[in-house]
Protein backbone atom coordinates (compact mmCIF):
# COMPACT_ATOMS: atom_id res chain seq x y z
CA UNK A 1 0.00 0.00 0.00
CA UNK A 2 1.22 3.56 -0.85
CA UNK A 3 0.94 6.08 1.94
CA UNK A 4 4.05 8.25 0.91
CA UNK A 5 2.87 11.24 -1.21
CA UNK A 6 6.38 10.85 -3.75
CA UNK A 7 4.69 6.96 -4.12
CA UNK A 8 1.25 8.02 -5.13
CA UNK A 9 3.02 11.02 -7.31
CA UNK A 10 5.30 8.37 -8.89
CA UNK A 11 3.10 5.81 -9.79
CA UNK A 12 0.20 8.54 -11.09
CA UNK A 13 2.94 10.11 -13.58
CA UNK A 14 4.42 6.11 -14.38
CA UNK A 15 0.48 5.44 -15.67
CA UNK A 16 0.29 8.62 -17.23
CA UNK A 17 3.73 7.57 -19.35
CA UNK A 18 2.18 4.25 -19.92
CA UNK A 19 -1.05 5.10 -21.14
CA UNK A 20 0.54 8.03 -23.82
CA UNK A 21 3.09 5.65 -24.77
CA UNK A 22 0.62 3.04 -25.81
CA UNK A 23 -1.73 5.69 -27.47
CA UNK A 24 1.25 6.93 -29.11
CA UNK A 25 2.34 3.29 -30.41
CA UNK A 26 -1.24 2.72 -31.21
CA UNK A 27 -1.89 5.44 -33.69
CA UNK A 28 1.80 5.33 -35.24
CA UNK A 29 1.35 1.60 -36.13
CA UNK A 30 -2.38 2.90 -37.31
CA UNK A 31 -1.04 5.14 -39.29
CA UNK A 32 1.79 3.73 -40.72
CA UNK A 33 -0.55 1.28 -42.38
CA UNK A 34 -2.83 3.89 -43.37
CA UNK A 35 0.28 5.56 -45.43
CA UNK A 36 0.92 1.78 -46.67
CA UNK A 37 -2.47 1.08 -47.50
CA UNK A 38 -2.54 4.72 -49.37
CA UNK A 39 0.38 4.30 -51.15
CA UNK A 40 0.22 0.77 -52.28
CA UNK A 41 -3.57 1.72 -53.74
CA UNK A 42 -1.90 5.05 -55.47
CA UNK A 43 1.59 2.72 -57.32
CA UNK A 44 -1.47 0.27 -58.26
CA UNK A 45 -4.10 2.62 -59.29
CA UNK A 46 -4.38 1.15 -62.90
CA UNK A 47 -3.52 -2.24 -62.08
CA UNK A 48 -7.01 -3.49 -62.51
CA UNK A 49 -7.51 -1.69 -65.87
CA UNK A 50 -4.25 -3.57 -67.03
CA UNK A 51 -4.84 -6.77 -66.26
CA UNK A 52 -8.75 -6.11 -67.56
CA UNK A 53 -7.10 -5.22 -71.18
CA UNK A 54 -5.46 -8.36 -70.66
CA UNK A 55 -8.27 -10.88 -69.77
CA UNK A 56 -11.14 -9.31 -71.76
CA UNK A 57 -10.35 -11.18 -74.67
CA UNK A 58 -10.21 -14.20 -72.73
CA UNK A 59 -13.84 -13.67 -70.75
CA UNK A 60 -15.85 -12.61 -74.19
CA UNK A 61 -16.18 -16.31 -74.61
CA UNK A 62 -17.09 -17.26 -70.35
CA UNK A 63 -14.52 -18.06 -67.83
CA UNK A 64 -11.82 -20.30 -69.37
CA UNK A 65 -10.02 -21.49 -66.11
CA UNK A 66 -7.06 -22.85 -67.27
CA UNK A 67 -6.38 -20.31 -69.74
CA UNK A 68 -7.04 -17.94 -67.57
CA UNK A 69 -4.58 -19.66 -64.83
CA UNK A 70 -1.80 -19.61 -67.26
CA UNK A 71 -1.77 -15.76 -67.74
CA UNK A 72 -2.65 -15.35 -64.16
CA UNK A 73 0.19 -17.64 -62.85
CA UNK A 74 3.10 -15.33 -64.20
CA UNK A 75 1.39 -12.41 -63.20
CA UNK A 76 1.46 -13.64 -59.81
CA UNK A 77 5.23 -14.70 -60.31
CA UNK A 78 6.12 -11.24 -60.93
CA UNK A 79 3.84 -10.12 -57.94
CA UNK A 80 3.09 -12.81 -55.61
CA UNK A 81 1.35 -10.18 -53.42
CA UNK A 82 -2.07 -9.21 -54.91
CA UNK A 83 -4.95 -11.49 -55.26
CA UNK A 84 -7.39 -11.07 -58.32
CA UNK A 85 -11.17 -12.26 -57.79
CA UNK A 86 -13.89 -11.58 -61.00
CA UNK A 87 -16.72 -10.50 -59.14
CA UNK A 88 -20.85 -10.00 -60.56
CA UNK A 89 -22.68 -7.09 -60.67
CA UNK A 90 -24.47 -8.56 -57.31
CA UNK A 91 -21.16 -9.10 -55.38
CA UNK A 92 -20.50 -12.44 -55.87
CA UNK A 93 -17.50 -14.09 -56.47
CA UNK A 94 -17.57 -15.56 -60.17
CA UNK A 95 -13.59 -16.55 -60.16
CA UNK A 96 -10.85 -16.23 -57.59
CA UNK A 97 -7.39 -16.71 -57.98
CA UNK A 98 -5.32 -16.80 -54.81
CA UNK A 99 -2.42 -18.59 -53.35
CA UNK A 100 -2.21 -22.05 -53.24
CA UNK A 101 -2.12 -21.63 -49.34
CA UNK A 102 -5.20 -19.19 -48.93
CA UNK A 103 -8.68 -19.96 -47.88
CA UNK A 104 -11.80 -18.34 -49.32
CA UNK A 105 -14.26 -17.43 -46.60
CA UNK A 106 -16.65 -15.63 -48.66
CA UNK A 107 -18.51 -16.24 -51.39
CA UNK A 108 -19.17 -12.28 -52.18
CA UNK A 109 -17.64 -9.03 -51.35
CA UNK A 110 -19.25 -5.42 -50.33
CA UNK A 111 -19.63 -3.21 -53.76
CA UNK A 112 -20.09 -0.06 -52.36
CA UNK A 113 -15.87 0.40 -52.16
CA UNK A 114 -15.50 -1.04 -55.24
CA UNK A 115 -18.16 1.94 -57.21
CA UNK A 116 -16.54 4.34 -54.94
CA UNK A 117 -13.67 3.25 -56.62
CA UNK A 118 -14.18 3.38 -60.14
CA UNK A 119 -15.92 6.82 -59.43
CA UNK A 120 -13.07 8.31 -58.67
CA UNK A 121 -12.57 8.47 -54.62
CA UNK A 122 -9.24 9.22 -53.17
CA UNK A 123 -7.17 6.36 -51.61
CA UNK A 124 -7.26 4.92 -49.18
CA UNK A 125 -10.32 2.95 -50.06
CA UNK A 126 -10.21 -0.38 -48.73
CA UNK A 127 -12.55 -3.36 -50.01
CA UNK A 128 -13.71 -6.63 -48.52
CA UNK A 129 -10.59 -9.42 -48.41
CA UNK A 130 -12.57 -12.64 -48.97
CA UNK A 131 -10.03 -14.57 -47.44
CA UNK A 132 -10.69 -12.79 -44.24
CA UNK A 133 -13.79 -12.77 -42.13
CA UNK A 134 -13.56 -9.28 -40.60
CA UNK A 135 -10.14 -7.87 -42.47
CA UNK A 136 -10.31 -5.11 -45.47
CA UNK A 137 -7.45 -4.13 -47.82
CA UNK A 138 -6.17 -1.44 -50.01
CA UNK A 139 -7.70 -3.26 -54.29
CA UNK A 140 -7.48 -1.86 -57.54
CA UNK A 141 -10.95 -2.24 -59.41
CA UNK A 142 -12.22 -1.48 -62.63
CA UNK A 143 -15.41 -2.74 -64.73
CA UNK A 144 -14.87 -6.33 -67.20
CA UNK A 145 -17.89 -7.83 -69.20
CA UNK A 146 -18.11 -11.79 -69.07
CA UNK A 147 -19.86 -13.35 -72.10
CA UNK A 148 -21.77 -9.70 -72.16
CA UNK A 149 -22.55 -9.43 -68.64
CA UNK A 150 -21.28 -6.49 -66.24
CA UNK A 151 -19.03 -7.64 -63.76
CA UNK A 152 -15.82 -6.39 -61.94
CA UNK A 153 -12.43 -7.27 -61.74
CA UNK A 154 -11.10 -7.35 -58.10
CA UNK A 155 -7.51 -6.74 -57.16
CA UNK A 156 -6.28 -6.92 -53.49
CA UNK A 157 -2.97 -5.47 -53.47
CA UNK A 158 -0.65 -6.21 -50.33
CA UNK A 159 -2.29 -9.92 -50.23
CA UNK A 160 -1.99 -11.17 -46.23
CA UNK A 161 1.26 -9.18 -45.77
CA UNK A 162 -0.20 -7.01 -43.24
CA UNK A 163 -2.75 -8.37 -41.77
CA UNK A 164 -1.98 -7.64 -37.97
CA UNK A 165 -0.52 -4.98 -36.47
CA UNK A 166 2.10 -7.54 -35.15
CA UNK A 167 2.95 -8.61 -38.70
CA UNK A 168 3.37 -4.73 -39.70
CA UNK A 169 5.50 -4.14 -36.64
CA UNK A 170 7.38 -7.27 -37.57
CA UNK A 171 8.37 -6.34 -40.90
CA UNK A 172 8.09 -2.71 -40.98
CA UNK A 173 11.57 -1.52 -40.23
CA UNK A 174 10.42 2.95 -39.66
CA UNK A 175 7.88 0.67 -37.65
CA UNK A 176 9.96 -1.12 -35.37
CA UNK A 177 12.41 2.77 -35.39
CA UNK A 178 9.82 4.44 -34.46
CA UNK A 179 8.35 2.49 -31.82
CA UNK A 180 11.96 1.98 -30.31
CA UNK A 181 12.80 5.79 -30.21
CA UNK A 182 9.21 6.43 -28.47
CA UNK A 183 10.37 3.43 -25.52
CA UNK A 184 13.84 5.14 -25.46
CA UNK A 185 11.97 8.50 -25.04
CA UNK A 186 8.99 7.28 -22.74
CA UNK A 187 11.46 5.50 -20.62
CA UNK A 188 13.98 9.21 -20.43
CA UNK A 189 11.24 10.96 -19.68
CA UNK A 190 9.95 8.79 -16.81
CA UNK A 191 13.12 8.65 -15.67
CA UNK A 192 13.81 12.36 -15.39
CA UNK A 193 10.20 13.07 -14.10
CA UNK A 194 10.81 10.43 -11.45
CA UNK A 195 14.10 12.23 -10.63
CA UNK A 196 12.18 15.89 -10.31
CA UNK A 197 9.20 14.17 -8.23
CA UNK A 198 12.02 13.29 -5.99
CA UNK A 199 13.98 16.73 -5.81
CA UNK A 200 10.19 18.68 -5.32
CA UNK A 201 9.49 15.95 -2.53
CA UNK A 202 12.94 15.97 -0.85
CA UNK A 203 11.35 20.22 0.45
CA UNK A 204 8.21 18.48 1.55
CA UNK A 205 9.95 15.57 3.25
CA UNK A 206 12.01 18.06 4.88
CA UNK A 207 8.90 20.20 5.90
CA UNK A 208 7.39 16.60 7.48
CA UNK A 209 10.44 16.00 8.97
CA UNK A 210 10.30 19.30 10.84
CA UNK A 211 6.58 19.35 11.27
CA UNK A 212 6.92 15.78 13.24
CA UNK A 213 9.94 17.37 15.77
CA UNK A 214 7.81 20.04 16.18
CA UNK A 215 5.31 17.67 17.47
CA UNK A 216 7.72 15.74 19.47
CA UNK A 217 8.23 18.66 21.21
CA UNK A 218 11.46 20.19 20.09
CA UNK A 219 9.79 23.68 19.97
CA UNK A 220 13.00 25.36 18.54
CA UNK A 221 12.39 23.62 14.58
CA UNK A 222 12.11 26.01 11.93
CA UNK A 223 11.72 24.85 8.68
CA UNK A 224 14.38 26.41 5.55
CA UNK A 225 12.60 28.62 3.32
CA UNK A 226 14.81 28.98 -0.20
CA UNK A 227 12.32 30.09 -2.59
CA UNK A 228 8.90 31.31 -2.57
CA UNK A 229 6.50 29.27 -4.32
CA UNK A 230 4.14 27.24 -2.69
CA UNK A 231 6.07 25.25 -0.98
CA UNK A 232 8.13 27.77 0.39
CA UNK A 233 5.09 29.75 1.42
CA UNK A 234 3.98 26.84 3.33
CA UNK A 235 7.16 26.29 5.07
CA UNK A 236 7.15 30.30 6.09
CA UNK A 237 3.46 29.99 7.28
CA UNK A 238 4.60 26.77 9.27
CA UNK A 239 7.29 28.92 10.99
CA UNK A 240 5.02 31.45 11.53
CA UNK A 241 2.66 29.32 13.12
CA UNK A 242 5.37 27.70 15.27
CA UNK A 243 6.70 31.20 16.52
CA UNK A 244 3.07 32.05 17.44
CA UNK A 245 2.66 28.84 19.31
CA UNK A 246 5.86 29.00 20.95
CA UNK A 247 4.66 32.70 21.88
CA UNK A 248 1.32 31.33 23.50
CA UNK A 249 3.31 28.35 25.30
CA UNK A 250 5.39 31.19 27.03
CA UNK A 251 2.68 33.20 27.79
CA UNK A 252 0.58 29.89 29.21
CA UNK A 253 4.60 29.17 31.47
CA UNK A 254 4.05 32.90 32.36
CA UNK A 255 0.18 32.85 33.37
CA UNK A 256 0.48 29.64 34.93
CA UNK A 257 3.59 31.42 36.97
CA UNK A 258 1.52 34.17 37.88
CA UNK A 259 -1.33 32.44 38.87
CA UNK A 260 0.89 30.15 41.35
CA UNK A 261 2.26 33.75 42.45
CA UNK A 262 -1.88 35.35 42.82
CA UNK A 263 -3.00 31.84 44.86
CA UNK A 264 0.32 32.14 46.93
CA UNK A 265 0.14 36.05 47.16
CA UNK A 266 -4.50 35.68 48.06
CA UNK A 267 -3.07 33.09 50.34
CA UNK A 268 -0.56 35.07 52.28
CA UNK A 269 -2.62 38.75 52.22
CA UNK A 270 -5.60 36.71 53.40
CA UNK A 271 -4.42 34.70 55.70
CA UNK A 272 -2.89 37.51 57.66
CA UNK A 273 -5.82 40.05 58.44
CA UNK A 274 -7.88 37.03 59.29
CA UNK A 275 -5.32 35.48 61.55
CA UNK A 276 -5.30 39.28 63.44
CA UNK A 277 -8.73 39.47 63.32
CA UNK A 278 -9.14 35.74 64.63
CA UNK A 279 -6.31 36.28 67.54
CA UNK A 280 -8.29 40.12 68.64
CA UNK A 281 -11.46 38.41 68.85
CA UNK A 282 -10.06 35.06 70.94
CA UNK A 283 -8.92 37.35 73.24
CA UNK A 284 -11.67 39.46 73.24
CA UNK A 285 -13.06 36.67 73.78
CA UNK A 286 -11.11 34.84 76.59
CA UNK A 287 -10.76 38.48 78.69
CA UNK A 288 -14.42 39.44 78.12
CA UNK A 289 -15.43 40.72 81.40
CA UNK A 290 -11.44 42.01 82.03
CA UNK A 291 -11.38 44.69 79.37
CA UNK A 292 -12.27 48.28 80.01
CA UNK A 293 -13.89 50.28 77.12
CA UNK A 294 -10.85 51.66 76.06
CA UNK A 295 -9.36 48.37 75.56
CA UNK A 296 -12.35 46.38 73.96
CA UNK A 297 -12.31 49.84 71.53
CA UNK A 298 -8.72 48.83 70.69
CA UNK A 299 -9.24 45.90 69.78
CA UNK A 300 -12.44 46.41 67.72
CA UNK A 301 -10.27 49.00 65.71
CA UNK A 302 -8.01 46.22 64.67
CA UNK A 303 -10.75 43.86 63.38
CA UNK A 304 -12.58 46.60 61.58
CA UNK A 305 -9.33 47.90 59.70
CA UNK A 306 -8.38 44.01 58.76
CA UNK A 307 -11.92 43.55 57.62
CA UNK A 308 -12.02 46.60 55.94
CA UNK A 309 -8.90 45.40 54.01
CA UNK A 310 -9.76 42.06 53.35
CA UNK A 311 -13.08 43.62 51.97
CA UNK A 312 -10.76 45.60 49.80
CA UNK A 313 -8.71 42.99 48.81
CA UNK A 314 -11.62 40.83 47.58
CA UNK A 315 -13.45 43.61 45.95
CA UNK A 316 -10.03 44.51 43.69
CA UNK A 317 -9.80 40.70 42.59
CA UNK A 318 -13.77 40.87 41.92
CA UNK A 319 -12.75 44.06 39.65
CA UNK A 320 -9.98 42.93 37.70
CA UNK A 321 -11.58 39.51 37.14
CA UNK A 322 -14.32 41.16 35.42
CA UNK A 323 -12.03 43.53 33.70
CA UNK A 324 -9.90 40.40 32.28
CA UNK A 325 -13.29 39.11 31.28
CA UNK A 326 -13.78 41.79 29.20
CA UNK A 327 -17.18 42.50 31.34
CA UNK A 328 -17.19 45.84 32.13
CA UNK A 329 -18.40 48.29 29.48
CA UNK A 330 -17.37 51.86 29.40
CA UNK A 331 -20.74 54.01 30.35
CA UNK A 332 -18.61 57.29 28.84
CA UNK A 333 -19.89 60.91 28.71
CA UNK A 334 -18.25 64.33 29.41
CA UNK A 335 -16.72 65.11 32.63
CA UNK A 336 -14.43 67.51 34.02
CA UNK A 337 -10.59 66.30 35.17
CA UNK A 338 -10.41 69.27 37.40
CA UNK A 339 -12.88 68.61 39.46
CA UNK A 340 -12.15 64.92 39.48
CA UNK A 341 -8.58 65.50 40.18
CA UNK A 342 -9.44 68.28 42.65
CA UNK A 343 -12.22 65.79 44.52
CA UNK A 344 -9.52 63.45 45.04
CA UNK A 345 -7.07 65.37 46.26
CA UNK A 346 -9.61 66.10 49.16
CA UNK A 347 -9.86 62.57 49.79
CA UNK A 348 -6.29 61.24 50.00
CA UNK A 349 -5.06 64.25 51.85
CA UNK A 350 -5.43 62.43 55.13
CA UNK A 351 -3.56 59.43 54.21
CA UNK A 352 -0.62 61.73 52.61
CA UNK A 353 -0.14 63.35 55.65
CA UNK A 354 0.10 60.48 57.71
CA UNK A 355 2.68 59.43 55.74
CA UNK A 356 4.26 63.16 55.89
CA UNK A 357 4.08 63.48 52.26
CA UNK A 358 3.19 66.44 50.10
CA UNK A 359 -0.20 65.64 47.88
CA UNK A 360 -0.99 68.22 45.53
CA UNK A 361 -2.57 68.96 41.90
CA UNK A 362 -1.24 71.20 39.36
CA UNK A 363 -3.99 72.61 37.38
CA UNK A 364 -4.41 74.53 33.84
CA UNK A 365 -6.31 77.86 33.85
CA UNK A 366 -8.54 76.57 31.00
CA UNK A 367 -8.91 71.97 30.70
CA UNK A 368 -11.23 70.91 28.10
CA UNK A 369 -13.60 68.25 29.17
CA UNK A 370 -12.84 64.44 28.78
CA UNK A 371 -14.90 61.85 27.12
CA UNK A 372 -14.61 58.85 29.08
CA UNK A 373 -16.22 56.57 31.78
CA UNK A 374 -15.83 58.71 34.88
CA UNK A 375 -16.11 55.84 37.68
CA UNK A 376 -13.37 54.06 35.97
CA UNK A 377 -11.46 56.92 35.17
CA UNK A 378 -11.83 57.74 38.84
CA UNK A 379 -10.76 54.49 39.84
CA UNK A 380 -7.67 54.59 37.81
CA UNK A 381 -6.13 58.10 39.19
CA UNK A 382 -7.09 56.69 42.45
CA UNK A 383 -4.74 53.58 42.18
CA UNK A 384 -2.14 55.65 40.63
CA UNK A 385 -2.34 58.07 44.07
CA UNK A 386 -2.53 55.30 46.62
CA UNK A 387 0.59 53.78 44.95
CA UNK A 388 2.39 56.93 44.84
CA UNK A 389 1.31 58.08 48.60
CA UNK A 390 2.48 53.89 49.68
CA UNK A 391 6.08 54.30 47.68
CA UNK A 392 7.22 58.34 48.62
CA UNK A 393 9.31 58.58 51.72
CA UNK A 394 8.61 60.97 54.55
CA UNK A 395 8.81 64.38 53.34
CA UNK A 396 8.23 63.91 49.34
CA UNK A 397 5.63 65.01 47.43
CA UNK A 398 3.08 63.54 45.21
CA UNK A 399 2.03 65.66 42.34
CA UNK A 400 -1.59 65.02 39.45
CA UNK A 401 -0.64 67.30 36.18
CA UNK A 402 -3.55 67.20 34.01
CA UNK A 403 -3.20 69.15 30.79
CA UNK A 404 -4.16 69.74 27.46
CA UNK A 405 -2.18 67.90 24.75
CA UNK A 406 -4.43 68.24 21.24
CA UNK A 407 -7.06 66.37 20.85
CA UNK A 408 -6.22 64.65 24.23
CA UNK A 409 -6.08 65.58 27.74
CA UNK A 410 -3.07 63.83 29.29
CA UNK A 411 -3.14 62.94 33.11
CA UNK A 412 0.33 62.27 34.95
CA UNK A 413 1.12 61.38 38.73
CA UNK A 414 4.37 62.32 39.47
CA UNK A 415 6.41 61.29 42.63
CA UNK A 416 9.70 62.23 44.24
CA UNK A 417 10.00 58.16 45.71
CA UNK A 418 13.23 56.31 45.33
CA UNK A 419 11.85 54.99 41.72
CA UNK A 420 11.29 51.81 40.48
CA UNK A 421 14.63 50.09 38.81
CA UNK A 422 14.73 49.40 34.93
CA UNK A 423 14.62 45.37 35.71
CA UNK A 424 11.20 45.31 37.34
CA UNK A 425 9.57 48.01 34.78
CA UNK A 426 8.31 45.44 33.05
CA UNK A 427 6.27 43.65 35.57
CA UNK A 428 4.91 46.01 37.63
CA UNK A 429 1.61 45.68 36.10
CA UNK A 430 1.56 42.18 36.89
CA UNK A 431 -0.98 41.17 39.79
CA UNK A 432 0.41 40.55 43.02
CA UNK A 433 3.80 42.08 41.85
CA UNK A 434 5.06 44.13 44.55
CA UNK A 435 8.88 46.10 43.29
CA UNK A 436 9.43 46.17 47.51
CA UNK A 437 9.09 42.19 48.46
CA UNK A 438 8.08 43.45 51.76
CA UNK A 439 3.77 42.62 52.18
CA UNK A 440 3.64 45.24 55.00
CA UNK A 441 0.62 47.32 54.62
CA UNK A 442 2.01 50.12 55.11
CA UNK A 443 4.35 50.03 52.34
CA UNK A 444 3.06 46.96 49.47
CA UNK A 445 -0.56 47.84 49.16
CA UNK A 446 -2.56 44.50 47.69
CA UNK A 447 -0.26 44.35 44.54
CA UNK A 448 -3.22 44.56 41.87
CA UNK A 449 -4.42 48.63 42.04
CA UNK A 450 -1.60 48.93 39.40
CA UNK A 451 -3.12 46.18 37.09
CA UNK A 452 -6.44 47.57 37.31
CA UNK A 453 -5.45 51.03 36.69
CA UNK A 454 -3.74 49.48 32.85
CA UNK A 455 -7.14 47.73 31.99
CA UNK A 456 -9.19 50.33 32.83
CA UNK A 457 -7.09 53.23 31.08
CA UNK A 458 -6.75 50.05 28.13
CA UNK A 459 -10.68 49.99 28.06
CA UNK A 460 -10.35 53.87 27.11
CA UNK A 461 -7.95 53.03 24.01
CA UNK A 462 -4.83 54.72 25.74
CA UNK A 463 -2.44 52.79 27.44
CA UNK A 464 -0.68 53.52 30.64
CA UNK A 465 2.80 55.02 30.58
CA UNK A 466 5.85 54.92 33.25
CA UNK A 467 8.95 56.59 33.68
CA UNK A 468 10.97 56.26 36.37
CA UNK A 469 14.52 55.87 37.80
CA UNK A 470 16.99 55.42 40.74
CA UNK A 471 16.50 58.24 43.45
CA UNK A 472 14.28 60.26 41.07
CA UNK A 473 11.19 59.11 41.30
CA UNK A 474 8.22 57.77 39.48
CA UNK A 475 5.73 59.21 36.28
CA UNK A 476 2.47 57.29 35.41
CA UNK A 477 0.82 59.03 32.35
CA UNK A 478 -2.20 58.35 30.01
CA UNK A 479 -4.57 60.03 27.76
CA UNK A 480 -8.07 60.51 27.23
CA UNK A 481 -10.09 61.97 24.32
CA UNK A 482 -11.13 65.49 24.78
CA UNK A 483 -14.60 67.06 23.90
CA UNK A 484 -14.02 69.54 21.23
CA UNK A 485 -15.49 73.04 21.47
């Protein structure tokens, strides 16, 4: 069974060769007796009307066998080939003279050829052979009167020379040339095509060959691309498919790493507000009737800020699940940045000054309204000032630029922190990824306002921009469309 594709290729071009090889044999050897059948009727076009000169003295008087044998014996000596038959105006055979070792078998012969004939029709015309059931040859015919009756006197030139293709291969010798150059060239020609099957399968082999490493898992296999026809085009889509499922392994490695990091990092940030908030209340607990006010306030203050921040926590993974879903939809309309900005200034004042840093917003005389989702937008600048406020030392300052940049109204939160160094730049939008390792609340934060901040400002068609450095702090920027007018 074939199952390679150079097999199949192979053995459709071999039958292909075969089959216009014996079509080409076929109509040479049909041919080549055509052009003998032609041109032995054209040298013996009068023949008939010869040998009719000849014998019409003879048939006036009937059919004298003998003397007509005599006449007809030498004729045949000088041309053993034809056979000469007197036939009647009905088709019947009144006299035949053949070879010794023929066989009549028929006792008539079709007359249509032989008035075609005498009318003048172009050779080839070939008449009935009596001494062949199914067989016609090439005559020479012309009209004879026997004892003053119409009849017909029948040549068939080329006698039983020819009477097979095999016999005309046989003895023809252009024949026999001719059908021995085509098997030279036939058997060339598979040859060679046989050769270039095997060169234009050797790419595809290769490709296969690559293709099955691939799948073996040797992710690193590229097939060679040397030209660009359609194989070559398929071996530079197969790379480029390969480079885009290496791509999507690597991102699968790094999702799979980060999602180890989120369950260890959920794991860690909740397992430590609800540890404090399950110690406060055991003791609470345990010294029930012990604890003045004051104390039992204490204590109450500790489980309602760890609550408070495991509410938060949850309620951040709740909003950047959806956002990864794709599940939150934009609800945009024209708002003001100033007063945004200037709102939350208000609110994170307390918490900058706890941390004895300087929060305040730099504001245009004249900001064009945005076009944007408000809430989210709010959000965003939010996350951006917590992080700033949890990452600026004692006696920095925090800054929120808004201004007008074209058809765009740039935000930027500006620091004076230590900055962020060039090798974590790239991950600090991933969840859970903290540039200090430290999970202190009062430096890390939860690790995700960061990430949620990039979808949201993503969800606006901007993307969110940082700058930073060593011991000059930290720039998160974006854009939003502005309302014109």
């Amino acid at each position: 069974m074939m199952r390679s594709f150079f097999a199949k290729l192979s053995a459709l071009f071999l039958l292909l060769m075969v089959t216009l090889g014996l079509t080409i044999a076929y109509q040479v050897v049909r041919s080549v007796m055509q052009f003998s059948d032609e041109a032995e009727q054209k040298v013996n076009m009068g023949l008939a009307g010869e040998l009719a000169v000849e014998f019409q003295p003879l048939l006036d008087r009937g059919i004298d066998p003998d003397s007509l044998q005599q006449r007809i014996d030498r004729i045949l000596g000088i041309n053993p080939r034809i056979e000469i038959y007197l036939v009647a105006d009905d088709g019947r055979l009144k006299a035949t003279f053949v070879g010794a070792d023929k066989e009549l078998v028929r006792d008539s012969v079709d007359l249509e050829p032989i008035l075609a004939w005498i009318d003048g029709a172009e050779p080839p015309v070939l008449g009935t052979d009596p001494v062949s059931e199914t067989g016609t040859k090439p005559f020479s015919a012309t009209k004879i009167e026997i004892m003053g009756e119409e009849s017909y006197l029948y040549v068939i030139l080329g006698g039983s020379r020819f009477d097979s293709a095999a016999s005309m291969i046989r003895d023809s010798y252009i024949v026999r040339a001719t059908l021995k150059g085509l098997a030279i060239a036939l058997l060339v020609t598979g040859a060679v095509g046989l050769l270039l099957f095997s060169l234009l399968t050797r790419r595809m082999r290769a490709m296969k060959e690559v293709v099955s490493s691939f799948e073996a898992g040797n992710y690193n296999s590229r097939g060679e691309v040397r030209s660009s026809d359609e194989i070559g085009q398929l071996g530079q889509s197969f790379n480029q498919m390969a480079d885009t499922i290496v791509t999507i392994l690597d991102d699968l490695k790094k999702t799979d790493h980060l999602r180890r990091e989120l369950v260890a990092n959920v794991s860690h940030d909740l397992r430590s507000p609800l540890a404090s908030i399950q110690g406060y209340l055991e003791t609470i607990q345990i010294k029930n009737g012990n604890l003045d006010p004051e104390e039992r306030k204490k204590y109450v203050d500790v489980v309602l800020r760890n609550t408070v921040s495991l509410s938060n926590l949850v309620e951040a993974l709740f909003e950047l699940s959806k956002l990864d879903a794709e599940q939150v939809r934009p609800n945009n309309e024209s708002f003001s940045v100033s007063e945004l900005v200037q709102d939350l200034v208000q609110q994170f004042q307390p918490d900058a000054q706890r941390a004895g840093v300087t929060l305040h917003a730099e504001l245009p005389d004249h900001l064009s309204l945005a076009y944007g989702d408000i809430a989210l937008v709010e959000r965003a600048i939010s996350n951006l000032i917590d992080n700033a406020i949890r990452f600026t030392p004692s006696g920095g300052f925090v800054r929120i630029v808004p201004r007008n940049q074209g058809d765009q109204i740039g935000v930027r939160v500006i620091d004076s922190g230590s900055g962020i160094p060039a090798a974590e730049l790239p991950h600090i939008f991933d969840r859970f990824y903290r540039v200090e390792k430290s999970r202190t609340k009062g430096k890390g934060g939860s690790g995700l306002g960061l990430a949620i901040a990039k979808k949201i400002v993503e969800l606006h068609g901007a993307s969110l921009n940082v700058e930073s450095s060593n011991q000059s702090g930290t720039t998160f920027s974006f854009e939003l469309p502005a309302v014109a007018g």
